[in-house]
Every structure is written in C-alpha cells, then in structure tokens.
N, C-alpha and C. Protein backbone atom coordinates (compact mmCIF):
# COMPACT_ATOMS: atom_id res chain seq x y z
N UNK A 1 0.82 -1.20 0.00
CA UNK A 1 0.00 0.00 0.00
C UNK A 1 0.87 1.26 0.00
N UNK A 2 1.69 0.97 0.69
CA UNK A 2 2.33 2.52 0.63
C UNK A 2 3.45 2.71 -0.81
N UNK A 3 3.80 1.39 -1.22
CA UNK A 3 4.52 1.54 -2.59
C UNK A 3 3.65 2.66 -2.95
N UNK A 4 1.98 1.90 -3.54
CA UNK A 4 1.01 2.97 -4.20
C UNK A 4 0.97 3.87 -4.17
N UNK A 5 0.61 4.44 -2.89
CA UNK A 5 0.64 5.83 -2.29
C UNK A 5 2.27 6.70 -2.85
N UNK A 6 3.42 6.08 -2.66
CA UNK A 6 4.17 6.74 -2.99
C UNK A 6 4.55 7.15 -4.97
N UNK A 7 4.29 6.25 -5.75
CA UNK A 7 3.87 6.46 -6.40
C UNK A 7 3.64 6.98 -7.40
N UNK A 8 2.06 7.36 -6.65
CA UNK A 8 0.53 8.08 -6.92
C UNK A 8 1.46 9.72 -6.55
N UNK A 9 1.92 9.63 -5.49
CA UNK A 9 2.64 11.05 -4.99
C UNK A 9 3.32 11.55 -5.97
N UNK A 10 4.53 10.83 -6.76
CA UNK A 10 5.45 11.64 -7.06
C UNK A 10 4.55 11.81 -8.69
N UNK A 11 3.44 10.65 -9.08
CA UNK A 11 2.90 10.84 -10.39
C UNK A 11 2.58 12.07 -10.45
N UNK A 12 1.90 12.24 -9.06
CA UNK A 12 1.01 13.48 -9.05
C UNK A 12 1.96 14.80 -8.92
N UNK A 13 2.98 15.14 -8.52
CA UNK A 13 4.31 15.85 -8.75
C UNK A 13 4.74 16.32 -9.87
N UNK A 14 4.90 15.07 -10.72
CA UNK A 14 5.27 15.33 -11.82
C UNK A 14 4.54 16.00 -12.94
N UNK A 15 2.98 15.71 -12.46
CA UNK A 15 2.07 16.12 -13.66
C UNK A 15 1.93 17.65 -13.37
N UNK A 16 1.96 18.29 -11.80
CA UNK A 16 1.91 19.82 -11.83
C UNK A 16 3.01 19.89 -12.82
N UNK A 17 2.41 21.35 -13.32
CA UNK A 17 3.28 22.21 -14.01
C UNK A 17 4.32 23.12 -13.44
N UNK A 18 5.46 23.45 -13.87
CA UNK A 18 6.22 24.36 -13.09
C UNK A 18 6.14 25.54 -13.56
N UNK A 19 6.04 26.28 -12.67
CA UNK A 19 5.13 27.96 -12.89
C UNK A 19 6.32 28.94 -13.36
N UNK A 20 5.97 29.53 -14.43
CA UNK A 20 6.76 29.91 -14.98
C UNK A 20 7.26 31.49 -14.32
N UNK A 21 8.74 31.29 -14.78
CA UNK A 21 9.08 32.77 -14.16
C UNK A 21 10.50 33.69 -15.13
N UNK A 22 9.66 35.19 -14.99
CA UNK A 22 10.61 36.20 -15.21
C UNK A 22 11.21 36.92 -14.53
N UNK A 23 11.56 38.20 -14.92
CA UNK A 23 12.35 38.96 -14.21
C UNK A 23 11.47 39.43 -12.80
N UNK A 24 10.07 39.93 -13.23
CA UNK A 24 9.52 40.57 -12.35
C UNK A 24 8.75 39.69 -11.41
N UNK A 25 8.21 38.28 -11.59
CA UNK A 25 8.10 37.31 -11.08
C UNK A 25 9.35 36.79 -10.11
N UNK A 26 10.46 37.05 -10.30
CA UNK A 26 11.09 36.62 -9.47
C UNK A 26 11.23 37.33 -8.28
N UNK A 27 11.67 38.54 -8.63
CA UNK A 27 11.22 39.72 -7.21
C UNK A 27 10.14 39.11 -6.31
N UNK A 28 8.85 38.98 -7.03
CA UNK A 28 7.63 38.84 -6.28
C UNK A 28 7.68 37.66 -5.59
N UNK A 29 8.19 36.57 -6.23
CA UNK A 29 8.88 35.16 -5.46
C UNK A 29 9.55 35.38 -4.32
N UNK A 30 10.84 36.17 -4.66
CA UNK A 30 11.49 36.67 -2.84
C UNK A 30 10.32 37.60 -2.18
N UNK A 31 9.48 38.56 -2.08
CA UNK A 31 9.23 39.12 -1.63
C UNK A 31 7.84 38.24 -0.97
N UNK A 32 7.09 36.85 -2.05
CA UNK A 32 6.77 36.34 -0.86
C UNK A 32 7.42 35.36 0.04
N UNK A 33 8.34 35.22 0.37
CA UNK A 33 8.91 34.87 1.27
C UNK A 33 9.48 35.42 2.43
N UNK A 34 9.47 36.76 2.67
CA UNK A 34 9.79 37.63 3.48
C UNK A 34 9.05 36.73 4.63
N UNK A 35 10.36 36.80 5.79
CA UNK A 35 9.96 36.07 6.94
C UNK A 35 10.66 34.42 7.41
N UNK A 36 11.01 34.51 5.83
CA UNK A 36 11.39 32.81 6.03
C UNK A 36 13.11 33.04 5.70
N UNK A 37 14.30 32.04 5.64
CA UNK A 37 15.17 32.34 5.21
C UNK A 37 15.08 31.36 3.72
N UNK A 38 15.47 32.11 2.43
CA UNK A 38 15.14 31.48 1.40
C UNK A 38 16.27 30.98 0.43
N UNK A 39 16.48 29.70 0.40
CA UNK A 39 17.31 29.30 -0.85
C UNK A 39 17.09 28.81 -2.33
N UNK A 40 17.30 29.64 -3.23
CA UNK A 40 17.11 29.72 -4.62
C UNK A 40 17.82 28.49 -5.07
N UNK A 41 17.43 27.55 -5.72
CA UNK A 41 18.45 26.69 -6.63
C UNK A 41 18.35 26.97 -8.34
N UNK A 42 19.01 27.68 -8.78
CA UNK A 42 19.01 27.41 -10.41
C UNK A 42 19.71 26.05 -10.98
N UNK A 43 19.11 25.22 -11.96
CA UNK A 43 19.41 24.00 -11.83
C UNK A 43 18.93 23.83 -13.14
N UNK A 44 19.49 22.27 -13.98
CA UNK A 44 18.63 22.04 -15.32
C UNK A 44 18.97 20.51 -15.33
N UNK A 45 17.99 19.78 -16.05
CA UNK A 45 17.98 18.71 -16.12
C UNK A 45 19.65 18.09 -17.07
N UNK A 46 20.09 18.85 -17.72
CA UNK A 46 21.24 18.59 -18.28
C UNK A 46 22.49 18.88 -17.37
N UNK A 47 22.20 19.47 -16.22
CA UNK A 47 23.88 19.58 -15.62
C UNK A 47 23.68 18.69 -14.67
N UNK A 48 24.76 17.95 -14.84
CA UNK A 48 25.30 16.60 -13.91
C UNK A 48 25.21 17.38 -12.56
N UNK A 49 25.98 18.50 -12.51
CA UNK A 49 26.34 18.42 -10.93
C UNK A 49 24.64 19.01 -10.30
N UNK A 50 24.22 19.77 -10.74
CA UNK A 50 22.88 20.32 -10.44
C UNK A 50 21.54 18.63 -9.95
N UNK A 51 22.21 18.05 -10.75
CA UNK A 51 21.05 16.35 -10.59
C UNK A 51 22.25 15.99 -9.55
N UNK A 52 23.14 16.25 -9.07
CA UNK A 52 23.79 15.48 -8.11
C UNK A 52 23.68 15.83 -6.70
N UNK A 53 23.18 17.15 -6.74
CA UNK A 53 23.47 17.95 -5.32
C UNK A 53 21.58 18.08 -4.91
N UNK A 54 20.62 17.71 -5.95
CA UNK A 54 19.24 18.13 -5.64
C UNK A 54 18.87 17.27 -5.07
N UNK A 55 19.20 16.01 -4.42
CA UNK A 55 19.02 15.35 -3.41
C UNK A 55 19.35 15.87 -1.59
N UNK A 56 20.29 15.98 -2.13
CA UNK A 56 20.83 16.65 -0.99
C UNK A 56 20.55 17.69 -0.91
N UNK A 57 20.07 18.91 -1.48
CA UNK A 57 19.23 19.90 -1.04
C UNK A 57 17.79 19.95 -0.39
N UNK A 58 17.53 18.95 -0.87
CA UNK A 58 15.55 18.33 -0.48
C UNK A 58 16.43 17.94 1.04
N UNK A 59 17.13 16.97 1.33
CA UNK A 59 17.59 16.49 3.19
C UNK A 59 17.27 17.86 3.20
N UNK A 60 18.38 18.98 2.65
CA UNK A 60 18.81 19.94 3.79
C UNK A 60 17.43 20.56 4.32
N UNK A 61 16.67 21.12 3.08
CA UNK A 61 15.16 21.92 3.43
C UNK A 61 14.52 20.71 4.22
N UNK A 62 14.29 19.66 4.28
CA UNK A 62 13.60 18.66 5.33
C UNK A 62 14.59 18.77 6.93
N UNK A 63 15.43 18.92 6.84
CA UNK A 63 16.36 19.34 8.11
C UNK A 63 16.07 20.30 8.62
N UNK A 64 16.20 21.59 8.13
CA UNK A 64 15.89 22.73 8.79
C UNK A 64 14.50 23.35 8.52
N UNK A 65 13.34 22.99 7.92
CA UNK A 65 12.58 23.72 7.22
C UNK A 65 11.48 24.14 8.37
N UNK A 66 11.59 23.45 9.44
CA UNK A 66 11.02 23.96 10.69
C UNK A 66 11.74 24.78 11.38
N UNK A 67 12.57 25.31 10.76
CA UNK A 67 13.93 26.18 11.59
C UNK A 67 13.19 27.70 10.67
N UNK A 68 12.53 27.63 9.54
CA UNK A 68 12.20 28.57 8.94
C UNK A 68 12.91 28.64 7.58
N UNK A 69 13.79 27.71 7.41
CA UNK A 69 13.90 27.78 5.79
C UNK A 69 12.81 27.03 4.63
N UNK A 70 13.05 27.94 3.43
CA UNK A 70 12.33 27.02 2.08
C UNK A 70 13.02 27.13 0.91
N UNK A 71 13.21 26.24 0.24
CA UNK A 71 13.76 26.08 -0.73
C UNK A 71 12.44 26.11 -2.25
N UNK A 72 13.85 26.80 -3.09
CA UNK A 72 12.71 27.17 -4.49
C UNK A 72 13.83 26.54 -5.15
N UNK A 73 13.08 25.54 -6.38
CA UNK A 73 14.02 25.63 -7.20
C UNK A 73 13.45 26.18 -8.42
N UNK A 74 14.48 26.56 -9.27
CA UNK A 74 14.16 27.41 -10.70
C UNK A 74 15.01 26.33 -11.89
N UNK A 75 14.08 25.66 -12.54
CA UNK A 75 14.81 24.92 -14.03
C UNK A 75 15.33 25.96 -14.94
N UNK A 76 16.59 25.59 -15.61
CA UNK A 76 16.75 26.94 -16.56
C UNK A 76 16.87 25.81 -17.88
N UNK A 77 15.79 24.81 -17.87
CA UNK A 77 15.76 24.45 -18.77
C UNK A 77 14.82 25.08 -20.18
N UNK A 78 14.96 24.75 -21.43
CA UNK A 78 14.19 24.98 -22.31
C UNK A 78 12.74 24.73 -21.80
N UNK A 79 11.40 25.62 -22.49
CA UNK A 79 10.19 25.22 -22.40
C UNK A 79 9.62 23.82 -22.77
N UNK A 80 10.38 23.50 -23.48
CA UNK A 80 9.78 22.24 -23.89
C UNK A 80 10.59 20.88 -23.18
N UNK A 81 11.53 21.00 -22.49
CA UNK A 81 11.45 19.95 -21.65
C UNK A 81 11.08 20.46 -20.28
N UNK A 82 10.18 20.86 -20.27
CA UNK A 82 9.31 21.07 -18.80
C UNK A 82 8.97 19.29 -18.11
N UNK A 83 8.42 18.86 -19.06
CA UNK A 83 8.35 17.70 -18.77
C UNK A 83 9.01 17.24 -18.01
N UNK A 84 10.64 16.72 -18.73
CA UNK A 84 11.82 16.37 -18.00
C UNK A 84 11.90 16.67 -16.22
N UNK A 85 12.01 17.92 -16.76
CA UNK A 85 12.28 18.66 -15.41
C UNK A 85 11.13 18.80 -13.91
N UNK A 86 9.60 18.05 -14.43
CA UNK A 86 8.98 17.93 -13.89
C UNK A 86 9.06 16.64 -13.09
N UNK A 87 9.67 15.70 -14.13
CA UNK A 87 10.00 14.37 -13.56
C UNK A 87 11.27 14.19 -12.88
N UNK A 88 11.72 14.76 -12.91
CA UNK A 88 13.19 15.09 -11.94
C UNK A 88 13.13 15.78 -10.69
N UNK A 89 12.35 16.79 -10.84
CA UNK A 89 11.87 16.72 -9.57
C UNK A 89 11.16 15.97 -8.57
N UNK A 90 9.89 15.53 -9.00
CA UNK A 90 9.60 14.16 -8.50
C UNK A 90 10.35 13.30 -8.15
N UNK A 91 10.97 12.60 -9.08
CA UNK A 91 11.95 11.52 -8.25
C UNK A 91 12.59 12.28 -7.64
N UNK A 92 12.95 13.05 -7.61
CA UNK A 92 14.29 13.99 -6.48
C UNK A 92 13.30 14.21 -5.23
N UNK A 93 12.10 14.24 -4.73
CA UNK A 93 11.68 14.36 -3.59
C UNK A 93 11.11 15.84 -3.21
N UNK A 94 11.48 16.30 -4.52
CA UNK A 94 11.25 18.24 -4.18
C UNK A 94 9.94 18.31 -3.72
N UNK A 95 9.46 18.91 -2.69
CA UNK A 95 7.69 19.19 -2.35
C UNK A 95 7.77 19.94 -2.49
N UNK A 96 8.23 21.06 -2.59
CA UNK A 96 8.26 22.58 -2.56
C UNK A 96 7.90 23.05 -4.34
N UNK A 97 7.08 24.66 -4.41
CA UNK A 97 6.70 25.08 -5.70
C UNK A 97 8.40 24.80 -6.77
N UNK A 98 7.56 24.57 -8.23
CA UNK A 98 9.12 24.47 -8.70
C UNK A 98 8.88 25.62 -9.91
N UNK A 99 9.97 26.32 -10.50
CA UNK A 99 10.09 27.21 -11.48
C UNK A 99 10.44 26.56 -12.73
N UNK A 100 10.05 27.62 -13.35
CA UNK A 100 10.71 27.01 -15.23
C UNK A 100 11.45 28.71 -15.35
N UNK A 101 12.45 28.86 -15.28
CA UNK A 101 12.84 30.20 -16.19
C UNK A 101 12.45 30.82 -17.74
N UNK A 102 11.62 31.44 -17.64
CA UNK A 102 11.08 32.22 -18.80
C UNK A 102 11.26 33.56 -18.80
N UNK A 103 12.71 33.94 -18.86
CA UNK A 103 12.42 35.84 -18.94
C UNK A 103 11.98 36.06 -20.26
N UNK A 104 11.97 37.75 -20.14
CA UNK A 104 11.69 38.12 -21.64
C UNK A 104 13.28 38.63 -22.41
N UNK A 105 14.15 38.61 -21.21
CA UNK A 105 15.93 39.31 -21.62
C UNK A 105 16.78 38.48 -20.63
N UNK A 106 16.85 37.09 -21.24
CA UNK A 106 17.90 35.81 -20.36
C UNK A 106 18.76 36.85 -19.83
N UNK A 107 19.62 37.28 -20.16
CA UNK A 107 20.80 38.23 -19.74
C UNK A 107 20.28 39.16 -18.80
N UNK A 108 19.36 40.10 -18.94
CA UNK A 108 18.73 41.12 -18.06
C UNK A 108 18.52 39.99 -16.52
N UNK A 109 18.05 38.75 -16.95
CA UNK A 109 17.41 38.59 -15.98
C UNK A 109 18.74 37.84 -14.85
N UNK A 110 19.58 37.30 -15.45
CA UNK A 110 20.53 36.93 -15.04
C UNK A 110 21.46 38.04 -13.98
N UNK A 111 21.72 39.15 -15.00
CA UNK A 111 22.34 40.48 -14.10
C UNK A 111 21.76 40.87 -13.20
N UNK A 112 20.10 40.77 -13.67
CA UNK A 112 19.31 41.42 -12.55
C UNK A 112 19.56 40.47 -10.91
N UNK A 113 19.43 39.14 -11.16
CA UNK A 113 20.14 38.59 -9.82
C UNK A 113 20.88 38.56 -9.53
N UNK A 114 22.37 38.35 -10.29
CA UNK A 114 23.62 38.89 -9.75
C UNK A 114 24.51 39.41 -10.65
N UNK A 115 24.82 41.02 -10.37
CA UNK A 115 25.80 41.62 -11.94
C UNK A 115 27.33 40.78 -12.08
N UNK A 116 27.24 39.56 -11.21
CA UNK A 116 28.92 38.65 -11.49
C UNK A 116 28.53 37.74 -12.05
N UNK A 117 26.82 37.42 -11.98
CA UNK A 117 26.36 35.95 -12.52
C UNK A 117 26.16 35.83 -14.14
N UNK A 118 26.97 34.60 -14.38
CA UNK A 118 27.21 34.69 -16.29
C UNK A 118 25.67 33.74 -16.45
N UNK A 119 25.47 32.97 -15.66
CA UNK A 119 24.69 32.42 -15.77
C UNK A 119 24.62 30.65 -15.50
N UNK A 120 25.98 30.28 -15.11
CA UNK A 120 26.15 29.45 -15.05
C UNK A 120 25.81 28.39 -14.08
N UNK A 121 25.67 26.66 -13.86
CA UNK A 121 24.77 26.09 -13.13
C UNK A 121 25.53 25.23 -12.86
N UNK A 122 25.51 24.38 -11.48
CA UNK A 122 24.43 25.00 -10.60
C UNK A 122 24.63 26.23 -9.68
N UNK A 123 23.38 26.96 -9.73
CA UNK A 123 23.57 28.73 -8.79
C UNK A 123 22.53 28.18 -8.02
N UNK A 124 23.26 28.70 -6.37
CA UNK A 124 22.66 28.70 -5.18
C UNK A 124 22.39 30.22 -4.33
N UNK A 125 21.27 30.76 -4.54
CA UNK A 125 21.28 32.12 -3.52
C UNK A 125 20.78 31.92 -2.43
N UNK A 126 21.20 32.68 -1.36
CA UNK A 126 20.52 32.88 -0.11
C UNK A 126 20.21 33.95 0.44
N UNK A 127 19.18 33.86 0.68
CA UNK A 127 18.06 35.77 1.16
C UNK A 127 18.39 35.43 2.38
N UNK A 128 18.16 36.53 3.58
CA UNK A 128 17.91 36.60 4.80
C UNK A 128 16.17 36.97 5.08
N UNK A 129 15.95 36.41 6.17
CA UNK A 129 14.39 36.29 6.67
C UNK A 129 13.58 38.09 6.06
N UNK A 130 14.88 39.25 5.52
CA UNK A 130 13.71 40.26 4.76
C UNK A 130 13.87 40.32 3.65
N UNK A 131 14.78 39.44 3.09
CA UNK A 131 15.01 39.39 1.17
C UNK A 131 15.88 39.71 0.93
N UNK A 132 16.72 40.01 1.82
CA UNK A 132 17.62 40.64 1.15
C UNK A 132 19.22 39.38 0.74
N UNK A 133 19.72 39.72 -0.68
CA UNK A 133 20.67 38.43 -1.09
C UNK A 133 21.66 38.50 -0.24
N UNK A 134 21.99 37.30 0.81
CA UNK A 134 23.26 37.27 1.36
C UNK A 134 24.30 36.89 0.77
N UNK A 135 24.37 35.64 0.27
CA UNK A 135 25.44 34.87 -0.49
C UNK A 135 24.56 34.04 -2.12
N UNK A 136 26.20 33.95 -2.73
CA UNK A 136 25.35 33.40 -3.91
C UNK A 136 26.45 32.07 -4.21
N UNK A 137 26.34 31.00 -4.63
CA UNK A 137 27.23 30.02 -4.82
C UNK A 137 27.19 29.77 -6.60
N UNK A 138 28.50 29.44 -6.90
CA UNK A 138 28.24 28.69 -8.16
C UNK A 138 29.05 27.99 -8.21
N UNK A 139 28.20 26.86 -9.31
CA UNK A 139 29.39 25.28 -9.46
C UNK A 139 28.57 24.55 -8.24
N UNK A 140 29.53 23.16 -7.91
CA UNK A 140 29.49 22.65 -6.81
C UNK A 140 29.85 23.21 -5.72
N UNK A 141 28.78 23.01 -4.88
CA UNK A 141 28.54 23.72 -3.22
C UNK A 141 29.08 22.47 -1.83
N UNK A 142 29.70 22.79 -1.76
CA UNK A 142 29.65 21.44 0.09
C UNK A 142 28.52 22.35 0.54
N UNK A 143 27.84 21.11 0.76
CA UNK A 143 26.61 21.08 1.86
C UNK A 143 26.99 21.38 3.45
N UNK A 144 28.10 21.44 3.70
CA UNK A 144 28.68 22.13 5.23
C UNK A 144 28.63 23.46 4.56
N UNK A 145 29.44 23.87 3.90
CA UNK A 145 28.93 25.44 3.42
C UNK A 145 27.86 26.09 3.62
N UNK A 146 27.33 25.20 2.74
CA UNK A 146 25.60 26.00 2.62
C UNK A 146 24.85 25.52 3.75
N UNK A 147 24.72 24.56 4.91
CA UNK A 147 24.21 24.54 6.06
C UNK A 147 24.68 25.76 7.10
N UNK A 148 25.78 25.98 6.96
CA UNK A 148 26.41 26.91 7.69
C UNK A 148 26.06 28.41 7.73
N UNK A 149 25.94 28.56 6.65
CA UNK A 149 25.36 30.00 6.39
C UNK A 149 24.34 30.16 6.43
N UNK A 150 23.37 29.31 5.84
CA UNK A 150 21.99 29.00 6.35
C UNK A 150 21.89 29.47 8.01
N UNK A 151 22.49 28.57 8.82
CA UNK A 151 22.62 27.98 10.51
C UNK A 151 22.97 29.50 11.03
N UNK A 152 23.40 30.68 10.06
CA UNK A 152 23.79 32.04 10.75
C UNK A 152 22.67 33.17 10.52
N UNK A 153 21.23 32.27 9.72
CA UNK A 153 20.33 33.34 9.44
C UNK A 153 19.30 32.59 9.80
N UNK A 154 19.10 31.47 10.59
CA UNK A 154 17.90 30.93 10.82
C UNK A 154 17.50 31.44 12.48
C-alpha cells in the first residue's frame, strides 16, 4: 500500500506544471517569502552536478525547514522539456513550488540577480528572513557550506 501511495505522490508531482518565471516574477517570489530564510536553486535537467546535489538539497530543506527555511528551485531548462524537469523533480523528492525560467531578456534577468552571474549552473542564492541576497554560490557547493550559512540566518 504505501509503494502505491508513494507512487501516486510523485505521479502526481510530476504532472503539476512548473510555474513559470521572469524577471519581475522573481522579485515577487522573494518578496513572498519575506519572513522565512530562502534558498534559490538554479538547476537544469542537463547539468550533472545540479542532478547530483538536488538530493541533498531536499535532506537539507527537510532538516531545517522547521527552523524557517524554504527552498525554491528554478529549471533553466528549455520550455519544452518542462516535462523532463517535472519528472526530476519528483523523483528527487522536491515538495516545494518548482520554477521554469522564462524571462523576456535571459541576460537582463541573469544580471538582474547577480551583476557577477554569467549564468552558469548550478547557482545557489541565499536571502535573509527580509530578502535581502546574502550569499550566492556557483558550481558545486559542500553542503557544510551552505548549512552553515543558512545555521547564521535561521
């Protein structure tokens, strides 16, 4: 029974859609979170290290997420493998809302989150409980890192 149930869960995971987001959508994303401490994952079904570390990001938000963190992740995959990326999340365990990146100026929207960020994946940001960006990671992250800094804003 609970095979089923589990499943039925991640079927049902996979079939939401991931809500699409731009420049000005993303603002509104941090700003509802004000209150919580928030970690951004930019991620795509094609980068190895991004499918390697999104396990271990789902522990970390199940670790602390009663501490007041939430995790978002954002696909910067193409529109048309939404799919993919819907099913990758699922099996990856993500419960949390998931993104599809859709700006209207890739580049604008990129600078607009960080004027050092080329764009490259996997990108990890971290807000403090009023939005504001503390740290930003790129590439592969140790998970002592990013618990740590987390552990100084929770």
């Amino acid at each position: 029974m609970k095979i089923v149930l589990l499943i039925a869960t991640a079927l049902s995971l996979a079939a939401q859609p991931l809500t699409k987001i731009n420049e000005a959508g993303y603002a509104k994303m941090i700003a509802s979170h004000k209150g919580e401490v928030l970690l951004v994952d930019f991620w795509a079904t094609w980068c190895v290290p991004c499918r390697k570390e999104m396990p271990e990001l789902v522990k970390l938000e199940a670790k602390l997420k009663a501490k007041g963190l939430a995790l978002v992740t954002i696909s910067a995959d193409d529109l048309e493998n939404e799919p993919a990326a819907r099913e990758f999340l699922a099996k990856s365990g993500v419960k949390s809302a998931g993104y599809l990146k859709a700006p209207k100026d890739d580049d604008a929207f990129v600078k607009g989150i960080d004027p050092k960020w080329s764009g490259e994946l996997p990108a990890l940001l971290l807000y403090d409980k009023s939005g504001k960006k503390i740290k930003m990671w790129k590439g592969e992250t140790p998970m002592s890192d990013l618990e740590g800094a987390i552990a100084k804003l929770l």
